[in-house]
C-alpha atoms as a PDB file:
ATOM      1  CA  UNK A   1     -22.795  -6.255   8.167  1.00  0.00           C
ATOM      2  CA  UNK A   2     -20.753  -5.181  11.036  1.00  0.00           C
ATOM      3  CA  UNK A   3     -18.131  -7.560  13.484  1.00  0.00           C
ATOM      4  CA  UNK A   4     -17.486  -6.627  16.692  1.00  0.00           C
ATOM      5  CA  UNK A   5     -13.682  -5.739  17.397  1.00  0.00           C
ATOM      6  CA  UNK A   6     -11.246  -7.769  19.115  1.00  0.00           C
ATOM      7  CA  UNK A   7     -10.301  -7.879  22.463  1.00  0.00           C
ATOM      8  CA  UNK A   8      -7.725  -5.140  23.318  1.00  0.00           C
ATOM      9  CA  UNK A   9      -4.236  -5.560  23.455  1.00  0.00           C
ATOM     10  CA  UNK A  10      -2.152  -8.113  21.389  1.00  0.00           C
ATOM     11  CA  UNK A  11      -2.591 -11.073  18.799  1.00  0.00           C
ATOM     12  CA  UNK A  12      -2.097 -13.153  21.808  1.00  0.00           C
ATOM     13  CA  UNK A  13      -3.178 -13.537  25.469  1.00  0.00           C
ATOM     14  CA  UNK A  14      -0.183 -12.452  26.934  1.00  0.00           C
ATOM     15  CA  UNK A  15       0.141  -8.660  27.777  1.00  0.00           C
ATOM     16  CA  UNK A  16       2.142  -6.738  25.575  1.00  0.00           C
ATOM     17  CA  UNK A  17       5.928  -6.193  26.808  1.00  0.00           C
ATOM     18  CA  UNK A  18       7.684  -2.746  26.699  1.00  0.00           C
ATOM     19  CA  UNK A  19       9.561  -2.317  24.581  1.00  0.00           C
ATOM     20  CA  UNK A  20       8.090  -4.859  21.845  1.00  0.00           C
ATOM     21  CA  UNK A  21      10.419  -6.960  20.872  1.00  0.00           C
ATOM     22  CA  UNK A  22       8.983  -7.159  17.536  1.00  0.00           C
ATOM     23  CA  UNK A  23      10.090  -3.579  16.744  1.00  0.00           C
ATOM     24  CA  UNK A  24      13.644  -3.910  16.078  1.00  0.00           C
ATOM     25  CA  UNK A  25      16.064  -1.739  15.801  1.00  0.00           C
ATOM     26  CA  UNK A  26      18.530  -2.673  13.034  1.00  0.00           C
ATOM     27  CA  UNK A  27      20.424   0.397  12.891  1.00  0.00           C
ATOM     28  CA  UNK A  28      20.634   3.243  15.587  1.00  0.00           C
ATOM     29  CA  UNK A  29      19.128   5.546  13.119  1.00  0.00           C
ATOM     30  CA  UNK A  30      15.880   4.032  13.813  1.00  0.00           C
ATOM     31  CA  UNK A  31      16.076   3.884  17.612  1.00  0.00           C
ATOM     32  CA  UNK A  32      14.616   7.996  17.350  1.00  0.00           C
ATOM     33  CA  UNK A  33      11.247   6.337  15.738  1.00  0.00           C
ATOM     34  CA  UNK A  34      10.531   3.998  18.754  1.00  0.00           C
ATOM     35  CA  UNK A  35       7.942   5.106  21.093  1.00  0.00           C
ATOM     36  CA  UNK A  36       8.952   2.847  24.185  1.00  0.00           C
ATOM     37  CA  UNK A  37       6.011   2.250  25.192  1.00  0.00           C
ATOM     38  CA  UNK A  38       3.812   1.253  22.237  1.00  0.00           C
ATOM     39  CA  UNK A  39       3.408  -2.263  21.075  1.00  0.00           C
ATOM     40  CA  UNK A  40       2.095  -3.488  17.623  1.00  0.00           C
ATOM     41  CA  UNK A  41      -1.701  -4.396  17.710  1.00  0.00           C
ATOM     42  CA  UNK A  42      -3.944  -6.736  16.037  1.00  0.00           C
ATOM     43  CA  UNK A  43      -7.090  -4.374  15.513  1.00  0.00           C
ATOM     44  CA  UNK A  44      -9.274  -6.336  13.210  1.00  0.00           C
ATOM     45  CA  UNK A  45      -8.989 -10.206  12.124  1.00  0.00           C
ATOM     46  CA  UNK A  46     -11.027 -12.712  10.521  1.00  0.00           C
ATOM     47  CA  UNK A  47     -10.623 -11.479   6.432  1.00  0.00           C
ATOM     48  CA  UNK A  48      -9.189 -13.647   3.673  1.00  0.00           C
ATOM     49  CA  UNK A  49      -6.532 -11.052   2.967  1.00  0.00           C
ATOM     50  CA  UNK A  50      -6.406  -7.710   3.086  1.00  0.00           C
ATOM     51  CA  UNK A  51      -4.585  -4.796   1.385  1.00  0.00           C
ATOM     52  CA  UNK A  52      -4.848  -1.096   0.218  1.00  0.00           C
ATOM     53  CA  UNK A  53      -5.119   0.464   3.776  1.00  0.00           C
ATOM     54  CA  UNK A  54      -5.930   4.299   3.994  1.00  0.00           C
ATOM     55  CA  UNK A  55      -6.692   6.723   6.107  1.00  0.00           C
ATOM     56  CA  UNK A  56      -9.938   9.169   6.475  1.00  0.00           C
ATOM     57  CA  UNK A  57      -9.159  11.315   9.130  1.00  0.00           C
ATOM     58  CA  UNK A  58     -12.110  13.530   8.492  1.00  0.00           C
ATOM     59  CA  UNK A  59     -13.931  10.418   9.763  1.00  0.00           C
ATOM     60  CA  UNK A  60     -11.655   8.995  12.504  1.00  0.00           C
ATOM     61  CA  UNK A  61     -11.390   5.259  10.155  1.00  0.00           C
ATOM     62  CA  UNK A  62      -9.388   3.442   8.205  1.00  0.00           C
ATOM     63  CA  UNK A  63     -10.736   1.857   4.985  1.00  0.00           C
ATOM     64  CA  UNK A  64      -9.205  -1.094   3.769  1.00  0.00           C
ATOM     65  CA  UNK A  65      -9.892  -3.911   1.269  1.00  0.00           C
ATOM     66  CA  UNK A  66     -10.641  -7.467   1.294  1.00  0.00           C
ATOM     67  CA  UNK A  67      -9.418  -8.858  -2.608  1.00  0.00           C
ATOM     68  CA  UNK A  68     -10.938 -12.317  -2.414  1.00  0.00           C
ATOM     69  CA  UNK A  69     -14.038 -11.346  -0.179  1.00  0.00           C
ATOM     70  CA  UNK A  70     -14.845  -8.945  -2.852  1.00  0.00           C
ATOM     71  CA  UNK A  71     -15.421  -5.829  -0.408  1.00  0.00           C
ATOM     72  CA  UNK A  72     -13.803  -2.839   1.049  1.00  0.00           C
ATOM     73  CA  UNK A  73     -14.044  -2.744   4.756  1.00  0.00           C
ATOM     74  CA  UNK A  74     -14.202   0.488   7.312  1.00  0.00           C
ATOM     75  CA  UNK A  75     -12.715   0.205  11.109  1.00  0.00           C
ATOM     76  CA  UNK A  76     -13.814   3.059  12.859  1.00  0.00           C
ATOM     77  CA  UNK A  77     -10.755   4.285  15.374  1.00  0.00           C
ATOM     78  CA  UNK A  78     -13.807   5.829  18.019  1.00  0.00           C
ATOM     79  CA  UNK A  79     -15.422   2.517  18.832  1.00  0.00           C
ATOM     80  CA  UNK A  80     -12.922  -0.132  17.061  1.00  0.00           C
ATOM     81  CA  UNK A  81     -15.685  -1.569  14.824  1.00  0.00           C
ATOM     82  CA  UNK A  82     -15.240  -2.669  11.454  1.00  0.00           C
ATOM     83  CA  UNK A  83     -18.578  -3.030   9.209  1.00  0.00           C
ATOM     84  CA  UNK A  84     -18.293  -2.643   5.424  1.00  0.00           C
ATOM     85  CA  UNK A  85     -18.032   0.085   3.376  1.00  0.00           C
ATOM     86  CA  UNK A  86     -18.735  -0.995   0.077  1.00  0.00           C
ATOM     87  CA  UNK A  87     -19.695  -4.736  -0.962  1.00  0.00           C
ATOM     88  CA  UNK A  88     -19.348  -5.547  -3.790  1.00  0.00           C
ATOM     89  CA  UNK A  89     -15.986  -3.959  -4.542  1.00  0.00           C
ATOM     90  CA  UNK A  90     -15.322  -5.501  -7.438  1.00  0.00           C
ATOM     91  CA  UNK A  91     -12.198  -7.372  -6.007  1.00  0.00           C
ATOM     92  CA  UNK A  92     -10.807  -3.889  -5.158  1.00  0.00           C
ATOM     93  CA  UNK A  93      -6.851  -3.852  -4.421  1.00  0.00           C
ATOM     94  CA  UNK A  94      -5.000  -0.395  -3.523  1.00  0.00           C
ATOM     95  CA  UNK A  95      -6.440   2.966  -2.324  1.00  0.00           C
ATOM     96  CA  UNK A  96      -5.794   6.350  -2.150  1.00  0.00           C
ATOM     97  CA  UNK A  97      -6.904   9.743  -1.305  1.00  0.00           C
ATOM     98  CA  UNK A  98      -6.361  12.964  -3.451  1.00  0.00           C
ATOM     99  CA  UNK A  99      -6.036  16.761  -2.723  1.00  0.00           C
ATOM    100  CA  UNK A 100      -9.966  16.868  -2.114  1.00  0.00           C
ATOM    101  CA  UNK A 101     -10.249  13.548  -0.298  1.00  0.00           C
ATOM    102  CA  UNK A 102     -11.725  11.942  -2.473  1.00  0.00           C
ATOM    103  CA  UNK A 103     -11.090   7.752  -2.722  1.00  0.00           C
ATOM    104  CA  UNK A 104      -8.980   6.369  -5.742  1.00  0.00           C
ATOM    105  CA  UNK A 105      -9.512   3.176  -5.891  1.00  0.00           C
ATOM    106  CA  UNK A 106      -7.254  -0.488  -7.791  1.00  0.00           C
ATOM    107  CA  UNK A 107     -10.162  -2.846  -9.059  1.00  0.00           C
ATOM    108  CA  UNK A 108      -9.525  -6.117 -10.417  1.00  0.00           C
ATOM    109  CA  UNK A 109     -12.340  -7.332 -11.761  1.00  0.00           C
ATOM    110  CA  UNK A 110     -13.409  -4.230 -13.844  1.00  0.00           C
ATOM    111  CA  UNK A 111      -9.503  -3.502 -14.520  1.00  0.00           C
ATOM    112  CA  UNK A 112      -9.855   0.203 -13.837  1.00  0.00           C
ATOM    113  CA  UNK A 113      -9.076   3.071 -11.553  1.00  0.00           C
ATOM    114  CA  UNK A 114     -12.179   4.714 -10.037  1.00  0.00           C
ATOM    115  CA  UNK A 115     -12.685   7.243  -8.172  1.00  0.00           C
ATOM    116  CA  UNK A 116     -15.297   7.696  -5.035  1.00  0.00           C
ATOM    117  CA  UNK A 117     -16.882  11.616  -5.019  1.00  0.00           C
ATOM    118  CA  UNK A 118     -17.973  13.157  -2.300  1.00  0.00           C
ATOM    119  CA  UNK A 119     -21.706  11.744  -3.168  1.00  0.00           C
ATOM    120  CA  UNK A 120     -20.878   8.328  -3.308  1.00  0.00           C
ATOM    121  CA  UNK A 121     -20.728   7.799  -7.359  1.00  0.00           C
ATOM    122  CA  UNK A 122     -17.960   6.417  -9.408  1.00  0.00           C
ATOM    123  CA  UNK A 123     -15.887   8.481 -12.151  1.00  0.00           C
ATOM    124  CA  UNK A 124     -13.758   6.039 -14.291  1.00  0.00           C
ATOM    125  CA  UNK A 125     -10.051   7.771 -14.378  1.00  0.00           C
ATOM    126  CA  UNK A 126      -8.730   4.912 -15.984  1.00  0.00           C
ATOM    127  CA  UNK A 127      -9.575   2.019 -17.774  1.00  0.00           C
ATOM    128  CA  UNK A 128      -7.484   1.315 -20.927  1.00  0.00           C
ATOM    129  CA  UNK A 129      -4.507   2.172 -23.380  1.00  0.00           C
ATOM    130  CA  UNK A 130      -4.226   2.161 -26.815  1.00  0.00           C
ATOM    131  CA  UNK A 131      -7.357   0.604 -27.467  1.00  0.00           C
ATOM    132  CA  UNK A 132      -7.049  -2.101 -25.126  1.00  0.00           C
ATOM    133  CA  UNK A 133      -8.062  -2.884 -21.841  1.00  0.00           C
ATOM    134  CA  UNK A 134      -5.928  -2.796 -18.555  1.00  0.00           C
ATOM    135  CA  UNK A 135      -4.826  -6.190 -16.906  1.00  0.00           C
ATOM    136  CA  UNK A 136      -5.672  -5.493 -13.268  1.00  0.00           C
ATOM    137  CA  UNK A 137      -4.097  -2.370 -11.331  1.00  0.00           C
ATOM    138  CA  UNK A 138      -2.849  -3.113  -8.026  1.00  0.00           C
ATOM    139  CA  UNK A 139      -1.575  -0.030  -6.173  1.00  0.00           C
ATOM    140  CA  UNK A 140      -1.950   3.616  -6.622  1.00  0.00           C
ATOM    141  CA  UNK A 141      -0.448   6.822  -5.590  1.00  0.00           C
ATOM    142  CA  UNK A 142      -0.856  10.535  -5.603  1.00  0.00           C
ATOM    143  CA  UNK A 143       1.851  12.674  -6.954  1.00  0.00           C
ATOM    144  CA  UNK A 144       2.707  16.356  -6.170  1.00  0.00           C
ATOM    145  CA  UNK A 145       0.593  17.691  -9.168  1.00  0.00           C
ATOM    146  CA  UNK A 146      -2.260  15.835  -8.188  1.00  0.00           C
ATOM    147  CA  UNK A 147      -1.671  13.096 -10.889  1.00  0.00           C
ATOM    148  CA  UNK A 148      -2.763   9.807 -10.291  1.00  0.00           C
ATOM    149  CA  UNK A 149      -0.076   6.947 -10.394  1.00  0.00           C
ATOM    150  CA  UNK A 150      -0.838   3.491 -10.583  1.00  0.00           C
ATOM    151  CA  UNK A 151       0.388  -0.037 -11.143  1.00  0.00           C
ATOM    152  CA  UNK A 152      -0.433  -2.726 -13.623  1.00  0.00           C
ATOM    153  CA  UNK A 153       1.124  -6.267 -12.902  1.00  0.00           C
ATOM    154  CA  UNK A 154      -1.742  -8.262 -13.692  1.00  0.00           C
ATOM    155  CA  UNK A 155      -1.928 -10.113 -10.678  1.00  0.00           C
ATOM    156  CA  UNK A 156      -5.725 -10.077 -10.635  1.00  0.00           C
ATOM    157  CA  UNK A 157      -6.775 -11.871 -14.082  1.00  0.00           C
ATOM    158  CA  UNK A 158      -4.467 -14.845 -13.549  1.00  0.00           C
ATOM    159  CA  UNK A 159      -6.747 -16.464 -11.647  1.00  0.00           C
ATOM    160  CA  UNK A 160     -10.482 -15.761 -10.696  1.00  0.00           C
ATOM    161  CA  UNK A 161      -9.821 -16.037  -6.714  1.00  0.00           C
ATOM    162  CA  UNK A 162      -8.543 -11.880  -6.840  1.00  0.00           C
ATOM    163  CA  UNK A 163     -11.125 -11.071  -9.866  1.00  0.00           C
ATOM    164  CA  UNK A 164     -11.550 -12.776 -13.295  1.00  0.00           C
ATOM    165  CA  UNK A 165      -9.226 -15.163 -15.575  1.00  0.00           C
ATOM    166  CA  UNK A 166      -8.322 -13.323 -18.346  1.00  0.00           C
ATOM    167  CA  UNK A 167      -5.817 -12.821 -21.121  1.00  0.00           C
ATOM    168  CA  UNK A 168      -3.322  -9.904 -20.827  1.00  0.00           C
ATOM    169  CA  UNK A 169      -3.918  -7.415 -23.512  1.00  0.00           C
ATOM    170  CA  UNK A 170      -1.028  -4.619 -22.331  1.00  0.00           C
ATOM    171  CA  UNK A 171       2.201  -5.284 -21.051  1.00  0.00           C
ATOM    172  CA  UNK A 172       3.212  -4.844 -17.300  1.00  0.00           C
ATOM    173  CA  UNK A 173       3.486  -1.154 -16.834  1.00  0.00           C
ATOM    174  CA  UNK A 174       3.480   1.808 -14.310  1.00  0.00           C
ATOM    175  CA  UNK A 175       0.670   4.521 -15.516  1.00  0.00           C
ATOM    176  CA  UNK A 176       0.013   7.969 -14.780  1.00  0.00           C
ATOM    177  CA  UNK A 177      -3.536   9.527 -15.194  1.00  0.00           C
ATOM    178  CA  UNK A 178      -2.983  13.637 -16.247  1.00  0.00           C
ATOM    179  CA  UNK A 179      -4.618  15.567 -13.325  1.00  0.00           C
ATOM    180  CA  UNK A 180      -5.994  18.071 -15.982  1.00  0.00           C
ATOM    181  CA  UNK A 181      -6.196  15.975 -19.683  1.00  0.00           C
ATOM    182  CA  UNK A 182      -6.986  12.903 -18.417  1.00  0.00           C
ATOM    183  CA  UNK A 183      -4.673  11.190 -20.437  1.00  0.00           C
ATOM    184  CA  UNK A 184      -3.254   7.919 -19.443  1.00  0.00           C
ATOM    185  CA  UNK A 185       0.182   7.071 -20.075  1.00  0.00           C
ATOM    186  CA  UNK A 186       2.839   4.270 -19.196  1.00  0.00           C
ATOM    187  CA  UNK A 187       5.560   6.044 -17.742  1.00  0.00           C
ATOM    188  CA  UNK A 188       7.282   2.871 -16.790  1.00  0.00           C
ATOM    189  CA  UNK A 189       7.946  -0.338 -18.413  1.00  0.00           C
ATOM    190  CA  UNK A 190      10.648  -1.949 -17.526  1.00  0.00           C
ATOM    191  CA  UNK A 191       9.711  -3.956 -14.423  1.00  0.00           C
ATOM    192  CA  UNK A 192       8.269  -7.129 -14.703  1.00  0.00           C
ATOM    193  CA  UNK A 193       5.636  -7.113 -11.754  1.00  0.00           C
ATOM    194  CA  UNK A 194       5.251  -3.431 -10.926  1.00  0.00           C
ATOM    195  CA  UNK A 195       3.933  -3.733  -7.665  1.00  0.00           C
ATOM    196  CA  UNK A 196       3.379  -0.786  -4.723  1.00  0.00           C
ATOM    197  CA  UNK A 197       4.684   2.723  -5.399  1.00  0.00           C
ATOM    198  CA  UNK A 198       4.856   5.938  -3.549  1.00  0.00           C
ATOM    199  CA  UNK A 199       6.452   9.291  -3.712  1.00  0.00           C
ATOM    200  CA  UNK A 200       9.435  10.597  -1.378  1.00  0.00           C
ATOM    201  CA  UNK A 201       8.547  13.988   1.022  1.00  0.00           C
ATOM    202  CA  UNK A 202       9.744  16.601  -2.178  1.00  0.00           C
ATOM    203  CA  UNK A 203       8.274  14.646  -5.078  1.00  0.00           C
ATOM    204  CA  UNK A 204      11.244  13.882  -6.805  1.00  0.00           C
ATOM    205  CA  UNK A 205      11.572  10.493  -6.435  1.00  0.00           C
ATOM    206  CA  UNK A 206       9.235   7.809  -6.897  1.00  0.00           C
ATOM    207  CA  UNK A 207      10.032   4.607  -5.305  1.00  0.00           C
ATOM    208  CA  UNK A 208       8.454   1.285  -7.571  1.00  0.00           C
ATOM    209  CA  UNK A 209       8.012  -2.670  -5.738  1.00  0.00           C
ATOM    210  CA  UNK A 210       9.011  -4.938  -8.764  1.00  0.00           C
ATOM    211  CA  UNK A 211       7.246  -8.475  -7.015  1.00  0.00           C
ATOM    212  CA  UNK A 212       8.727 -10.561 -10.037  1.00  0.00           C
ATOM    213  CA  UNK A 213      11.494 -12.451 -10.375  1.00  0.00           C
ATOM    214  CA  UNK A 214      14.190  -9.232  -9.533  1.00  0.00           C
ATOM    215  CA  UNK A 215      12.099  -9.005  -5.722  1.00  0.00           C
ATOM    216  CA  UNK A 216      13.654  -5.470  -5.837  1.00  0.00           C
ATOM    217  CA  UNK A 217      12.861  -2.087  -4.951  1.00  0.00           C
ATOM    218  CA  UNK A 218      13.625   0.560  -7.364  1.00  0.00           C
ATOM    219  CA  UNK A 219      14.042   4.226  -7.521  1.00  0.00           C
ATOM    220  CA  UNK A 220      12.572   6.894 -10.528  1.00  0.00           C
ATOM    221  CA  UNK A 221      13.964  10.479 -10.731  1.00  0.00           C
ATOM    222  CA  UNK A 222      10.206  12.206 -11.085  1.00  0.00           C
ATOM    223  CA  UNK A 223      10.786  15.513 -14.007  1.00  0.00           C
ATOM    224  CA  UNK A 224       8.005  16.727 -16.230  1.00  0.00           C
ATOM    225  CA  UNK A 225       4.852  14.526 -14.897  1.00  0.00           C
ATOM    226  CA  UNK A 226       7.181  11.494 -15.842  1.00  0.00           C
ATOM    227  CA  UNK A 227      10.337  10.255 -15.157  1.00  0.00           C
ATOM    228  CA  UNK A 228      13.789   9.613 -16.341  1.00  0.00           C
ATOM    229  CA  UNK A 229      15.720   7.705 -18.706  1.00  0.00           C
ATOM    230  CA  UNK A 230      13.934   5.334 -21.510  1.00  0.00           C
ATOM    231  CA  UNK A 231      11.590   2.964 -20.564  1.00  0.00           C
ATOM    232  CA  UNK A 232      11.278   4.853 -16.901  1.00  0.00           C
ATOM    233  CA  UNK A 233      15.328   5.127 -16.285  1.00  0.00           C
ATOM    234  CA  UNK A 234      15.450   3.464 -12.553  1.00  0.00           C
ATOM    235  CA  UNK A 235      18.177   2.204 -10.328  1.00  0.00           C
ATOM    236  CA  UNK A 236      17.772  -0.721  -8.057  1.00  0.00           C
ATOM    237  CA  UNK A 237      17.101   0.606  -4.757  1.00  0.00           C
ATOM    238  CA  UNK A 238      17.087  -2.916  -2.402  1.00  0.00           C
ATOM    239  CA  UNK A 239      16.945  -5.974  -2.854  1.00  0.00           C
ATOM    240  CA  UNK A 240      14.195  -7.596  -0.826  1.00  0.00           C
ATOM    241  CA  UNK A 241      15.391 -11.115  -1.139  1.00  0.00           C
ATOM    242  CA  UNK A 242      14.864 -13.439   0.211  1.00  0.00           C
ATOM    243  CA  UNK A 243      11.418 -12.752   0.318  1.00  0.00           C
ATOM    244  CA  UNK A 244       9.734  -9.533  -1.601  1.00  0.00           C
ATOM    245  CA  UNK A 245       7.886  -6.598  -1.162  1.00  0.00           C
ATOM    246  CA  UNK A 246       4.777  -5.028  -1.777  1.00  0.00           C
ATOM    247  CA  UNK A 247       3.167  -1.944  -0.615  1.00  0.00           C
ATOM    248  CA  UNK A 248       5.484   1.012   0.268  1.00  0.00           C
ATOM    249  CA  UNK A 249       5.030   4.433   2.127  1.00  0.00           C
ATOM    250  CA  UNK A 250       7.565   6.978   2.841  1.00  0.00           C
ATOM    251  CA  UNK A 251       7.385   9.142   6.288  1.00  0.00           C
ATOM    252  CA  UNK A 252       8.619  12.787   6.527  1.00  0.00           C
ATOM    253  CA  UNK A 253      12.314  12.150   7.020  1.00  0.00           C
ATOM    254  CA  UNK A 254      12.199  10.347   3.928  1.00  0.00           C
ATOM    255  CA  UNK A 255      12.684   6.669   5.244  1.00  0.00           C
ATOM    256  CA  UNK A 256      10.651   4.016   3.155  1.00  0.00           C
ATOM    257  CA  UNK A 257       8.349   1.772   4.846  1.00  0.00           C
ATOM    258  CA  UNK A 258       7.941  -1.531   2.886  1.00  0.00           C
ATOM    259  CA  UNK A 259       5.473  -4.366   3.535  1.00  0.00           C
ATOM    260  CA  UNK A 260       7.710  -7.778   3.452  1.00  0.00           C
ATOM    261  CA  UNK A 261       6.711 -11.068   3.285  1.00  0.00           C
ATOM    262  CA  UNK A 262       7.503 -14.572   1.808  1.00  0.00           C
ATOM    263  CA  UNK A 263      11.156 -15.174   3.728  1.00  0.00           C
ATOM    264  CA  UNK A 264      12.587 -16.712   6.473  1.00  0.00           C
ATOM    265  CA  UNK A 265      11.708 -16.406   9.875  1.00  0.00           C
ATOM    266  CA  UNK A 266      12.114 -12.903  11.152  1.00  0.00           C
ATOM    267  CA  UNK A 267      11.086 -11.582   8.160  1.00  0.00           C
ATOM    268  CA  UNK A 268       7.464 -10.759   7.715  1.00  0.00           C
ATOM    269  CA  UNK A 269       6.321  -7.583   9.102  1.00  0.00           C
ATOM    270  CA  UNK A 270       7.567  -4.277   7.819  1.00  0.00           C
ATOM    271  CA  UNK A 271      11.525  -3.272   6.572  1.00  0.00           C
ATOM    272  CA  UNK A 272      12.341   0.222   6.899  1.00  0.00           C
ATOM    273  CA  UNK A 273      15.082   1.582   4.781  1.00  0.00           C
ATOM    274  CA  UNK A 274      16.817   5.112   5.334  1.00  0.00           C
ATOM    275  CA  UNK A 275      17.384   7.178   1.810  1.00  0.00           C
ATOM    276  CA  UNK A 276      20.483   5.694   1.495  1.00  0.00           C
ATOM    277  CA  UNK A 277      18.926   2.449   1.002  1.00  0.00           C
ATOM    278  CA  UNK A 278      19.851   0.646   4.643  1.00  0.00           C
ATOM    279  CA  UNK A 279      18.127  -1.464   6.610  1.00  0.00           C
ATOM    280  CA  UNK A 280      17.407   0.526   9.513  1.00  0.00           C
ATOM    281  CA  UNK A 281      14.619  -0.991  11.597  1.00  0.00           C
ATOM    282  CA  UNK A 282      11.846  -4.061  11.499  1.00  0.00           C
ATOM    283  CA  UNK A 283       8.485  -4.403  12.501  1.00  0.00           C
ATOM    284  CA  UNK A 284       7.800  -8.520  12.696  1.00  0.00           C
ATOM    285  CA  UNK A 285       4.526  -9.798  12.740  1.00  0.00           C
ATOM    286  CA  UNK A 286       2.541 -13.670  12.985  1.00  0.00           C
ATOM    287  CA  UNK A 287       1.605 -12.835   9.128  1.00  0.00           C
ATOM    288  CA  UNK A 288       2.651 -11.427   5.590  1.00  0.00           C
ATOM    289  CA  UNK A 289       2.129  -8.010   5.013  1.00  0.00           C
ATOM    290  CA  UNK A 290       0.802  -6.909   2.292  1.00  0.00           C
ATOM    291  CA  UNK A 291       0.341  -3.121   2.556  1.00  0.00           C
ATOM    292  CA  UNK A 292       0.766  -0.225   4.967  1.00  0.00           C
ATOM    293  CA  UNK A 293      -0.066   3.252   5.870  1.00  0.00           C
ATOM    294  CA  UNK A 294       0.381   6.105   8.429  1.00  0.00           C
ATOM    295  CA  UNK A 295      -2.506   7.683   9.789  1.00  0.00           C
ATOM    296  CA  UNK A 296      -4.419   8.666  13.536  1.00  0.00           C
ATOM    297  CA  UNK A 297      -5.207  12.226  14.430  1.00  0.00           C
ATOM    298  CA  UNK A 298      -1.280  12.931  14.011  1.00  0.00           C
ATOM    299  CA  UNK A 299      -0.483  10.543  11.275  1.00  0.00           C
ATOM    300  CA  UNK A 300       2.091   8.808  13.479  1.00  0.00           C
ATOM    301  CA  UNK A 301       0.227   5.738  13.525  1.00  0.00           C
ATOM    302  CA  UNK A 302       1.426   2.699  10.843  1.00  0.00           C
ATOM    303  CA  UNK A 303      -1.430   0.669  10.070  1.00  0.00           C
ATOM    304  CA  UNK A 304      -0.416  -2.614   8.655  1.00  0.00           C
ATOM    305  CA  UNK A 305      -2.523  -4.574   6.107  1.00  0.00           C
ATOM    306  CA  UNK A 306      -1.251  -8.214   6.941  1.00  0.00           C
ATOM    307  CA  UNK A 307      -2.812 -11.847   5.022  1.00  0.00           C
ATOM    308  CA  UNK A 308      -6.333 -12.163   7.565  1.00  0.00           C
ATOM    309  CA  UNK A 309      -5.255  -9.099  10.291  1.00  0.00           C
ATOM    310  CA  UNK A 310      -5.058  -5.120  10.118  1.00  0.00           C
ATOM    311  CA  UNK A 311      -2.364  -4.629  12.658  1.00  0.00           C
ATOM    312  CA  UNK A 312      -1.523  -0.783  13.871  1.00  0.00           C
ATOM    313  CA  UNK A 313       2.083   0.709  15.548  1.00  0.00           C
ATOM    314  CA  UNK A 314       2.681   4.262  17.028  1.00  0.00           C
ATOM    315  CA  UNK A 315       5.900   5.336  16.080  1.00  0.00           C
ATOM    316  CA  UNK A 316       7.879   8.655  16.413  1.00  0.00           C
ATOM    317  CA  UNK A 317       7.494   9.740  12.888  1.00  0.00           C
ATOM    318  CA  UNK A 318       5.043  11.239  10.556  1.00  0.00           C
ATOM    319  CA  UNK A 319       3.691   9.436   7.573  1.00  0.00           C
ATOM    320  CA  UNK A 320       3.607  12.138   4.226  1.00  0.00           C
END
């Protein structure tokens, strides 16, 4: 199943203005990212809502997923089509690549981690604790030692629209798979709804969404393939109210690049937050977005995963 791409330009008729006022400048630390004349793009519409965007430069696309549609979608950056890459998904949520480029892969419905290899089969890297299954992971990451991180808020057995109704056998947690054992851990439990996640440039901080009730952002001091303090040992690193967060990326300066959604008006889009934790710049889009990530031939692209759209951004800055 393919669909043919949109028109080119904007999510409406008008022509695009330079510079787009929906990249905003909040601080003047930001102003060095903005590429005057690049506007924010609608290259793909028509899903149910989409998430987990990442980048295969090997192949010129961007994979991303569908949840409710129940399939992981491929727009190729050559021709701007967008067919399917793997139906069914089994409700899949959050992706990543590792060191060999291989796809890591969130699925709800089988509440596991998976991973894609090069010949198209499946390796289970993670599918329970203790004797118990997982609720639903949501969002992983790669860290420095090629461990796989991943989130566990349970989002997708609360209702069967995202996977299947279930009962929650584990408590919300952030795990991390052992590149070498295979051993997986919580490494952090004291979050309610551990959401999107991703390392800074150095690896020594990890940066955790809590989507609960706290609509936070915190921050994990990464030592010894876990991380500080008891219970994970984080500090609050924004607060996203009034609306929350959800995925996260960081670029190479450092600056975090959160999906926002759920506020006022002049809210939805993209926050980005300098290591000291300000506000520096916005990107405001028609939609909520859910997740984001850098890629294009010089991974200065930001390709935004937002409700029924994939929208995409140059900007001045390299994604990690």
């Amino acid at each position: 199943m393919s669909f043919a791409p949109p028109p080119p330009g904007r999510w409406r008729d008008a022509p695009a203005r330079y510079p787009d006022p929906a990249v905003r400048a909040v601080d003047p630390r930001f102003e060095r990212y903005v590429l005057f004349n690049a506007a924010v793009e609608r290259i793909a519409t028509g899903f149910r809502w989409v998430e987990g965007p990442v980048w295969f430069g090997d192949h010129r696309c961007l994979v991303f997923s569908d949840i409710p549609e129940n399939r992981l979608y491929r727009w190729d950056a050559v021709t701007g089509a967008v067919g399917v890459f793997r139906s069914p998904s089994d409700n899949a949520n959050g992706n990543a690549r590792d060191a060999r480029g291989r796809l890591v892969t969130c699925e709800h419905r089988t509440r596991r981690i998976t991973r894609t290899e090069h010949d198209g089969s499946l390796t289970v890297l993670a599918d329970s604790h203790g004797g118990r299954r997982l609720n639903a992971p949501n969002d992983v990451a790669i860290g420095p030692d090629g461990a796989v991180w991943f989130t566990d808020p349970g989002y997708g057995i609360m209702t069967d629209y995202e996977g299947a109704r279930a009962e929650q056998e584990l408590p919300t947690a952030v795990y991390r798979v052992d590149p070498e054992a295979g051993g997986v851990e919580p490494v952090i439990s004291d979050l309610e709804r551990p959401n999107g996640l991703c390392f800074s440039p150095d690896g020594s901080r990890l940066y955790v969404v809590d989507s609960g009730a706290s609509r936070s952002i915190y921050v994990y001091d990464v030592a010894g393939g876990g991380v500080g303090g008891a219970g994970g040992g984080g500090r609050r690193f924004v607060d996203m109210g009034p609306g929350t967060s959800d995925g996260i990326r960081c670029d190479e300066d450092g600056n975090l690049w959160s999906a926002a959604g759920g506020g006022v008006d002049g809210y939805d889009g993209v926050h980005v937050f300098a290591p000291d934790g300000a506000l520096i710049g916005q990107i405001l889009l028609p939609e909520i977005c859910a997740n984001l990530c850098f890629g294009g031939p010089a991974g200065n692209r930001l390709f935004m995963a937002a409700s029924q759209s994939v929208y995409a951004l140059y900007v001045n800055v390299r994604g990690l």
